[in-house]
Protein backbone atom coordinates (compact mmCIF):
# COMPACT_ATOMS: atom_id res chain seq x y z
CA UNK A 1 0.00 0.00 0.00
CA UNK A 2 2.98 2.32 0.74
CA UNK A 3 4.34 1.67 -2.64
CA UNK A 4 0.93 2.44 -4.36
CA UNK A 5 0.68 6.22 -2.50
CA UNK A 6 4.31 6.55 -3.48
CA UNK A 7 3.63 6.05 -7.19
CA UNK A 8 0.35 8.44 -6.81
CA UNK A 9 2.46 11.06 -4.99
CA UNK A 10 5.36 11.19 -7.55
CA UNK A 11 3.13 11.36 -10.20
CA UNK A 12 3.57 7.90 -11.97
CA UNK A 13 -0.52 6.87 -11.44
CA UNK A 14 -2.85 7.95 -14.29
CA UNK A 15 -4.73 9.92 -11.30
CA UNK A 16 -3.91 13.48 -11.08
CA UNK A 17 -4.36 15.69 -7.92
CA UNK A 18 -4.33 19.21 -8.60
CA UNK A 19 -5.63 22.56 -5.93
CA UNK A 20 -7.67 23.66 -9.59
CA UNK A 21 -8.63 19.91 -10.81
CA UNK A 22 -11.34 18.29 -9.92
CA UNK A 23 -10.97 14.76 -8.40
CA UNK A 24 -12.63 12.04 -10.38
CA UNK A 25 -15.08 9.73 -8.58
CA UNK A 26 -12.73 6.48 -9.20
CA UNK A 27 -9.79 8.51 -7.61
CA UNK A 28 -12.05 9.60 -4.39
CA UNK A 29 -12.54 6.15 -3.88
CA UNK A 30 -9.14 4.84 -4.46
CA UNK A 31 -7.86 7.44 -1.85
CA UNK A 32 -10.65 6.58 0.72
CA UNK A 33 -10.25 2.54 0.12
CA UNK A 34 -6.44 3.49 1.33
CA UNK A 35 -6.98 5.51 4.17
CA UNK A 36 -9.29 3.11 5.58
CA UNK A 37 -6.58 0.54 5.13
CA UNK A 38 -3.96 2.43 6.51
CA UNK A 39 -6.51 3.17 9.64
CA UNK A 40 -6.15 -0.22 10.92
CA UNK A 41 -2.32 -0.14 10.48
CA UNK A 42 0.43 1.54 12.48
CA UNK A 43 0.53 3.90 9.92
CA UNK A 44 -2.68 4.86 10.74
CA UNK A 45 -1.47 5.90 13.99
CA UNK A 46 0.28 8.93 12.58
CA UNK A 47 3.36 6.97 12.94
CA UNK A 48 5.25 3.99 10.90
CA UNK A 49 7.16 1.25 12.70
CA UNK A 50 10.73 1.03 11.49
CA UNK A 51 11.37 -2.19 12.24
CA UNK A 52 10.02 -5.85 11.06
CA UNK A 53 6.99 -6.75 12.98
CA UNK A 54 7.20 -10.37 11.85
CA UNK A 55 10.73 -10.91 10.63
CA UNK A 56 9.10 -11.85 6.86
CA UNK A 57 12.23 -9.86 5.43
CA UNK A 58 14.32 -12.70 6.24
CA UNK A 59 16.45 -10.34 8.69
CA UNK A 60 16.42 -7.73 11.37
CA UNK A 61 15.86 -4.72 9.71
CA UNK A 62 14.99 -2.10 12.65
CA UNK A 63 16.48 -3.95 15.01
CA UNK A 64 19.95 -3.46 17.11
CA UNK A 65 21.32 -6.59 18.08
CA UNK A 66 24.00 -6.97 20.77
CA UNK A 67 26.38 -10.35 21.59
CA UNK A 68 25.99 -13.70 19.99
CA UNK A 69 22.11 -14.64 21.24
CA UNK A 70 20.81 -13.66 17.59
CA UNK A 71 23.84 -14.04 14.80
CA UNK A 72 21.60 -16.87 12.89
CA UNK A 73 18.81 -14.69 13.38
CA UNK A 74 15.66 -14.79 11.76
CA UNK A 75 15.75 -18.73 11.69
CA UNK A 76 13.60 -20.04 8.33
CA UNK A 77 10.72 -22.94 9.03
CA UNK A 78 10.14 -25.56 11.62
CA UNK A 79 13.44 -26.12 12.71
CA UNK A 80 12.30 -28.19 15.69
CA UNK A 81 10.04 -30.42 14.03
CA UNK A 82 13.01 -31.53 11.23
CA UNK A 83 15.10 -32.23 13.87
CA UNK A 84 12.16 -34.35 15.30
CA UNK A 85 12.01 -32.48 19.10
CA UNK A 86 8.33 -33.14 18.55
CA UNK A 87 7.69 -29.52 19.73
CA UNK A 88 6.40 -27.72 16.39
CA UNK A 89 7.32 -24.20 16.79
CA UNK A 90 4.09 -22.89 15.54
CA UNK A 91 5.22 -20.10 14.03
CA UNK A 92 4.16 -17.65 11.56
CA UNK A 93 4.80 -17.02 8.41
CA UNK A 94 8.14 -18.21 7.16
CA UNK A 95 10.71 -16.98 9.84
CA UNK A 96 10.63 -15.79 13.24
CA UNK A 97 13.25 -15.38 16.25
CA UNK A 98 14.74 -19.00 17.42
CA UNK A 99 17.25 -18.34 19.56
CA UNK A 100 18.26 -22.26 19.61
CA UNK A 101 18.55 -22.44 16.16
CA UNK A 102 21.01 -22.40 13.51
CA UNK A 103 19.53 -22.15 9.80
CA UNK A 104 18.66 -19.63 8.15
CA UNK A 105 18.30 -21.48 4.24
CA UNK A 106 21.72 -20.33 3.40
CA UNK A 107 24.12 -22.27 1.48
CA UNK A 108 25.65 -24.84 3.41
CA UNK A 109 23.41 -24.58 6.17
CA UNK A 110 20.81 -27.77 7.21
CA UNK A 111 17.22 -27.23 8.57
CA UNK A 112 17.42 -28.28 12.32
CA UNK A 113 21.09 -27.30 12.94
CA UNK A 114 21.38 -25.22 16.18
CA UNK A 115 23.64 -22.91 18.02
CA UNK A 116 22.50 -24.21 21.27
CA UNK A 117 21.52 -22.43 24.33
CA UNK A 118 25.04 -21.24 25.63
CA UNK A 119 25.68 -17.75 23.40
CA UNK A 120 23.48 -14.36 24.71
CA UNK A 121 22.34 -11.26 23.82
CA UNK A 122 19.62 -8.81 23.45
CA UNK A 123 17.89 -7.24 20.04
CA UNK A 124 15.92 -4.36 20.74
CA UNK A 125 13.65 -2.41 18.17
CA UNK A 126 13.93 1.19 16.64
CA UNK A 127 12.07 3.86 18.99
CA UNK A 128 8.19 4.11 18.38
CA UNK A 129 4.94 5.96 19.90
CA UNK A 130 2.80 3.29 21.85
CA UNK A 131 -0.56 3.42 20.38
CA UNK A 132 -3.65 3.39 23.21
CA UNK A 133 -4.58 -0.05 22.19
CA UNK A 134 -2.63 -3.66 22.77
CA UNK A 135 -0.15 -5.41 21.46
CA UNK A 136 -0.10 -9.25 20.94
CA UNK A 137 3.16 -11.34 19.82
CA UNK A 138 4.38 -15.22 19.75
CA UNK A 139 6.59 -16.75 22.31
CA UNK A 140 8.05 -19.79 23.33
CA UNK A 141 11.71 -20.71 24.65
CA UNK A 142 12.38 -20.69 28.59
CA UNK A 143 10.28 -19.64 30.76
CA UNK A 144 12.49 -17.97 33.49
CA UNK A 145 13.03 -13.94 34.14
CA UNK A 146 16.25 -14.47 31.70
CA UNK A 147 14.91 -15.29 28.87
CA UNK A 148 12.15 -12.74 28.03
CA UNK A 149 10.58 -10.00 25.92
CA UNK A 150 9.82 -6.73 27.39
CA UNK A 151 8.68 -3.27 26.92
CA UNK A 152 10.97 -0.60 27.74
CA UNK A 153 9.71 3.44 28.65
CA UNK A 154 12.94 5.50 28.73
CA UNK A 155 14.84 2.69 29.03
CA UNK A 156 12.44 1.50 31.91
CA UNK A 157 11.02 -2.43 31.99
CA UNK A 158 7.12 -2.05 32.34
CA UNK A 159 6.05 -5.19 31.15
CA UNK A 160 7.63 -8.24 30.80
CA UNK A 161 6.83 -12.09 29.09
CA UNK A 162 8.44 -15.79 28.90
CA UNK A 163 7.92 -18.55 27.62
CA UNK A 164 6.88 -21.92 29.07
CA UNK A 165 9.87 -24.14 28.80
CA UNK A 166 8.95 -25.78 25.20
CA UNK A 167 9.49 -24.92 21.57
CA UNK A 168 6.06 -24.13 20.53
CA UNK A 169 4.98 -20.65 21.22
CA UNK A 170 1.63 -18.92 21.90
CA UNK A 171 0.34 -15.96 21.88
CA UNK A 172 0.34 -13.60 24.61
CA UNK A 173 -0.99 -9.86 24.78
CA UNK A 174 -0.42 -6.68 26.44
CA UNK A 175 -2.71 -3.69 27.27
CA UNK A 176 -0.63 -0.76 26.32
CA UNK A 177 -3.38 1.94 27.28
CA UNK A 178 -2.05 2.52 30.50
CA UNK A 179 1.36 3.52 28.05
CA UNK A 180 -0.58 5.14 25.21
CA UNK A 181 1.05 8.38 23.32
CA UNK A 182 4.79 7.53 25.14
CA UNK A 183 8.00 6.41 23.04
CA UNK A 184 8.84 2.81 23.25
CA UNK A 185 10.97 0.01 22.06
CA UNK A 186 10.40 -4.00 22.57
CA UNK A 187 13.58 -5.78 23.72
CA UNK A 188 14.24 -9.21 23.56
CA UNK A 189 16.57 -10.48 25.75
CA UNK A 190 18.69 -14.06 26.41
CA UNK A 191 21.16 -13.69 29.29
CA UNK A 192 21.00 -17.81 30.21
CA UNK A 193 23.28 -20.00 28.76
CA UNK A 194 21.78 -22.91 30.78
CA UNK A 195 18.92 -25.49 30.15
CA UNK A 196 16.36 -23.81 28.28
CA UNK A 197 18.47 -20.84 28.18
CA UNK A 198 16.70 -18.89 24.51
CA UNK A 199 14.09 -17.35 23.34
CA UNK A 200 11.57 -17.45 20.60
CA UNK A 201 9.38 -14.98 19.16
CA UNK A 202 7.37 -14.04 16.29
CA UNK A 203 4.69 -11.64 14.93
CA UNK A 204 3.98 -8.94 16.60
CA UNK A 205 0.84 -7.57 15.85
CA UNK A 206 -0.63 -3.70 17.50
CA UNK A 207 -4.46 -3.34 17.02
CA UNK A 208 -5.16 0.39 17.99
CA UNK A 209 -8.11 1.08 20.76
CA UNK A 210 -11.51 1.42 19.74
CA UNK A 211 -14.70 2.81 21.49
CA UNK A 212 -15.98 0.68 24.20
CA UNK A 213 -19.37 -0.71 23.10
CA UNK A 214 -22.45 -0.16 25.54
CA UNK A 215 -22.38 -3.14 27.37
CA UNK A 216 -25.13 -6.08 27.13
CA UNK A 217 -27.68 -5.98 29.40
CA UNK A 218 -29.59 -8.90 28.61
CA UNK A 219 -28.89 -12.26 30.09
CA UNK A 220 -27.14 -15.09 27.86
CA UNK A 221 -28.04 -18.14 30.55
CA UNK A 222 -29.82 -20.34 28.71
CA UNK A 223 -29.75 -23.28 26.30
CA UNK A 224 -28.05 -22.30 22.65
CA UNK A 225 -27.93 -23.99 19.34
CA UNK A 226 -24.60 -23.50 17.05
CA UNK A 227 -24.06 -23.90 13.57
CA UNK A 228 -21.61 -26.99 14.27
CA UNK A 229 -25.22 -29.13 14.76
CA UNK A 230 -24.20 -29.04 19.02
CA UNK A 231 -25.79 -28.15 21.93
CA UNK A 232 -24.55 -25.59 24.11
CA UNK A 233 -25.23 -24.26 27.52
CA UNK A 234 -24.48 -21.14 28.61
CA UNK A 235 -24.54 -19.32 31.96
CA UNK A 236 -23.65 -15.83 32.05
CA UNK A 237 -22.88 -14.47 36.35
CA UNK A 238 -22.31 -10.74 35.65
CA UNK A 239 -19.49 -10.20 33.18
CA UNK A 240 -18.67 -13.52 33.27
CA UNK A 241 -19.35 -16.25 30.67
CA UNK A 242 -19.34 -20.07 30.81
CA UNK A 243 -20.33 -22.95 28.72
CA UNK A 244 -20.68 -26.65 28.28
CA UNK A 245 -21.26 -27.35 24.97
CA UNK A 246 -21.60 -31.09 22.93
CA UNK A 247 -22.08 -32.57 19.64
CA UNK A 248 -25.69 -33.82 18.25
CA UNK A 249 -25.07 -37.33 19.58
CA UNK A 250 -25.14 -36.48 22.68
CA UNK A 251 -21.55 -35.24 23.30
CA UNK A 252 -19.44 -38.59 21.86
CA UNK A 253 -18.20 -37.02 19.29
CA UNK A 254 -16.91 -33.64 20.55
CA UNK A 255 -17.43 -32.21 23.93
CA UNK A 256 -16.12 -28.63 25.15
CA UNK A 257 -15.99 -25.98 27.80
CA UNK A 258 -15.66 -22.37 27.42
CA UNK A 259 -14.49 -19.50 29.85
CA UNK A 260 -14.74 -15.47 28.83
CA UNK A 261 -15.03 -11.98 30.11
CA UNK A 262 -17.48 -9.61 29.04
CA UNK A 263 -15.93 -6.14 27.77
CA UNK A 264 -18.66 -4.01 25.97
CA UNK A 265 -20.37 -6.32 23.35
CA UNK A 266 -17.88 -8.99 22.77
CA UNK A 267 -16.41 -11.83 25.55
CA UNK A 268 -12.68 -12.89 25.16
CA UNK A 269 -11.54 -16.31 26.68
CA UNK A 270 -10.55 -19.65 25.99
CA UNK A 271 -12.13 -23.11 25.25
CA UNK A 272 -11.32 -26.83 25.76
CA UNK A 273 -11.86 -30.26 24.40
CA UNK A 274 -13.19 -32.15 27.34
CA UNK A 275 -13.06 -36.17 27.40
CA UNK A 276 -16.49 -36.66 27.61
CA UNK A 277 -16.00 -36.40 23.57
CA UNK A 278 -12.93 -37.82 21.82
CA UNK A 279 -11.64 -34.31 20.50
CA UNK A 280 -8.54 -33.28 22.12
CA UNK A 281 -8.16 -29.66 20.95
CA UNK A 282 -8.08 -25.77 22.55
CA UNK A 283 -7.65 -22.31 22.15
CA UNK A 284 -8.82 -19.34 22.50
CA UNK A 285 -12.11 -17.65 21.25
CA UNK A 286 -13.30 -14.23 20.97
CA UNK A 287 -17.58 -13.24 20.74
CA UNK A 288 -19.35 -10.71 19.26
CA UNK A 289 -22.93 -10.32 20.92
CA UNK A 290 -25.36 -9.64 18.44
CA UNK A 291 -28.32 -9.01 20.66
CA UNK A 292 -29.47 -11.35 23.23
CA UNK A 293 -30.34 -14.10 21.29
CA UNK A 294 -27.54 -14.18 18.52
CA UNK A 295 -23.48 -14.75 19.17
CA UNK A 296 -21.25 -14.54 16.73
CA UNK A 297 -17.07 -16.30 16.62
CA UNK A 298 -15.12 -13.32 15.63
CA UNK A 299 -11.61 -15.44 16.78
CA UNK A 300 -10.57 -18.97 16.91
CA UNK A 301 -7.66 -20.96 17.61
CA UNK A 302 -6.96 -24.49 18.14
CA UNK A 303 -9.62 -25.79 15.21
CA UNK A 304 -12.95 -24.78 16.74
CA UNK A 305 -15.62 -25.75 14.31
CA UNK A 306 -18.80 -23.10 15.42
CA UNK A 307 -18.72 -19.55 14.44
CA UNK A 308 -22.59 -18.59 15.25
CA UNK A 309 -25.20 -19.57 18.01
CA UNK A 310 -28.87 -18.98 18.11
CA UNK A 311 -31.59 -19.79 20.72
C-alpha cells in the first residue's frame, strides 16, 4: 500500500491531484479505500514502525542486536520439528526469532542445525509511539526472568513475558493503554546459557483502541444452538461467561468448555476439548454479541468448528 501512495504522490498513477482539478469519482474512492486501510495499520497511527513486525524480510531490519544470542537470526521454518524435538514451533509465516537455532536457508546450512543455548544477547527495536490499544506477539523458549521479551519506557522495563519451557509458542498480549502516546521500544533479551536458556518470538501484531461498546444488558443463561449441529449451555454471572457445549449425539463425538469476560459487546476467553468427547483440541475464542439471542465467533484458535449460536 505504501508503494501504491508513493507512485500516486510522484506522479507515476494515471490519477492526477491538482488545488484547480477536480478529483474524479474512481480517484475519491481509491484514496478513501487506502486511508481506511492504513486506519487499521500503524501507519494509521500517525506513525510507521521502522522495524520488522514479523521478521518476513528474512532479517532484522529495525532492530539493534547486541552479543551472539541472535547471529543466525531470523531462523527459516520448523526447525524443531526436522530435527524431530516433537515440539512444532508454531510459528508464523516463514521466519521468526529462534534463539536455539542455527539455519537460516543459506548455502551450506541444514534445517534443524542449532547454536545451542550457551551464546546471549539482546535485540531491541527502533524507537516508536505506543498506540492506546494492545499489542499481541508469539513466544516460546524458557520460561524464566532471563529469557524474556519486554517493553521498555525511557529505558524503563514495564512489562515483561516468557515462555513456558517448550518450543512451541503462543500468543500472549499486552494492554498498552495505560502507556498510550509515550516512546517505546520492545527488547528481547537471552542472558542464560543454561537449560532452556533462549528465546523465541514471532509476529507482533498492535491493534489500535476502539470505542468501548455499551455493554449487554440482557442475560445469555440459557440453552443455545450452534451452527456446528451441538448443543450448548451457557450461563452468564455478571461479566462472566461459561459454557458446556456437545455434539448432536449427545456429546461422543466432541465435547467442550468455554471460559470469557465480558468487555462491551464482545467476551474474550478460551475453550477446551473435554473427554467426555474424543476431541482433544483448545484455544482461545473471541464473541461478538449480536443481541441477546444471537453470538457470533469473531476469533478462533486451536480448530474450533462453530462460528454462530442462536436460541
Amino acid at each position: 500500500m505504501k508503494r501504491i501512495w508513493n507512485r500516486m504522490s510522484e506522479g507515476s498513477s494515471p490519477l492526477r491531484l491538482g488545488f484547480s482539478g477536480v478529483l474524479c469519482k474512481s480517484g475519491a474512492i481509491l484514496i478513501i479505500l487506502c486511508f481506511a486501510f492504513l486506519l487499521n495499520s500503524p501507519e494509521g497511527w500517525g506513525q510507521s514502525i521502522r522495524f520488522t513486525l514479523d521478521f518476513e524480510t528474512g532479517d532484522l531490519r529495525g532492530w539493534t542486536r547486541t552479543g551472539t544470542a541472535f547471529n543466525y537470526q531470523p531462523t527459516l521454518g520448523d526447525n524443531p520439528t526436522a530435527r524431530r524435538r516433537g515440539q512444532p514451533s508454531k510459528h508464523q509465516g516463514h521466519y521468526w526469532i529462534g534463539g536455539y537455532e542455527k539455519y537460516q536457508g543459506l548455502p551450506g546450512q541444514r534445517p534443524g542445525a542449532v547454536q545451542g543455548d550457551g551464546p546471549q544477547g539482546t535485540l531491541t527495536s527502533l524507537p516508536f509511539s505506543i498506540p492506546s490499544g494492545t499489542l499481541s506477539f508469539l513466544i516460546g523458549g524458557g520460561n524464566s526472568f532471563q529469557t524474556r521479551v519486554e517493553l521498555l519506557i525511557s529505558g524503563q522495563r514495564v512489562l515483561h513475558a516468557s515462555g513456558q519451557n517448550t518450543e512451541t509458542m503462543h500468543r500472549i498480549t499486552w494492554n498498552l493503554v495505560p502507556h498510550g502516546g509515550k516512546t517505546g521500544q520492545i527488547r528481547i533479551v537471552d542472558k542464560s546459557s543454561g537449560g532452556w536458556g533462549h528465546i523465541n518470538v514471532d509476529d507482533f501484531r498492535f491493534v489500535g483502541a476502539t470505542k468501548p461498546s455499551a455493554p449487554v444488558s440482557k442475560d445469555l443463561t440459557g440453552q443455545w444452538r450452534c451452527n456446528d449441529g451441538g448443543t450448548y449451555f451457557i450461563r452468564q454471572v455478571g461479566s462472566e461467561l461459561w459454557w458446556f457445549g456437545q455434539s448432536g449425539d449427545g456429546g461422543v463425538t466432541w465435547s467442550n468448555v468455554y471460559h470469557g469476560r465480558i468487555q462491551g459487546n464482545q467476551v474474550i476467553g478460551r475453550w477446551a476439548d473435554v473427554p467426555h468427547g474424543k476431541l482433544r483440541n483448545a484455544g482461545e475464542m473471541s464473541l461478538e454479541i449480536l443481541g441477546s439471542r444471537r453470538l457470533k465467533a469473531i476469533r478462533r484458535t486451536g480448530g474450533f468448528g462453530g462460528s454462530e449460536w442462536t436460541r
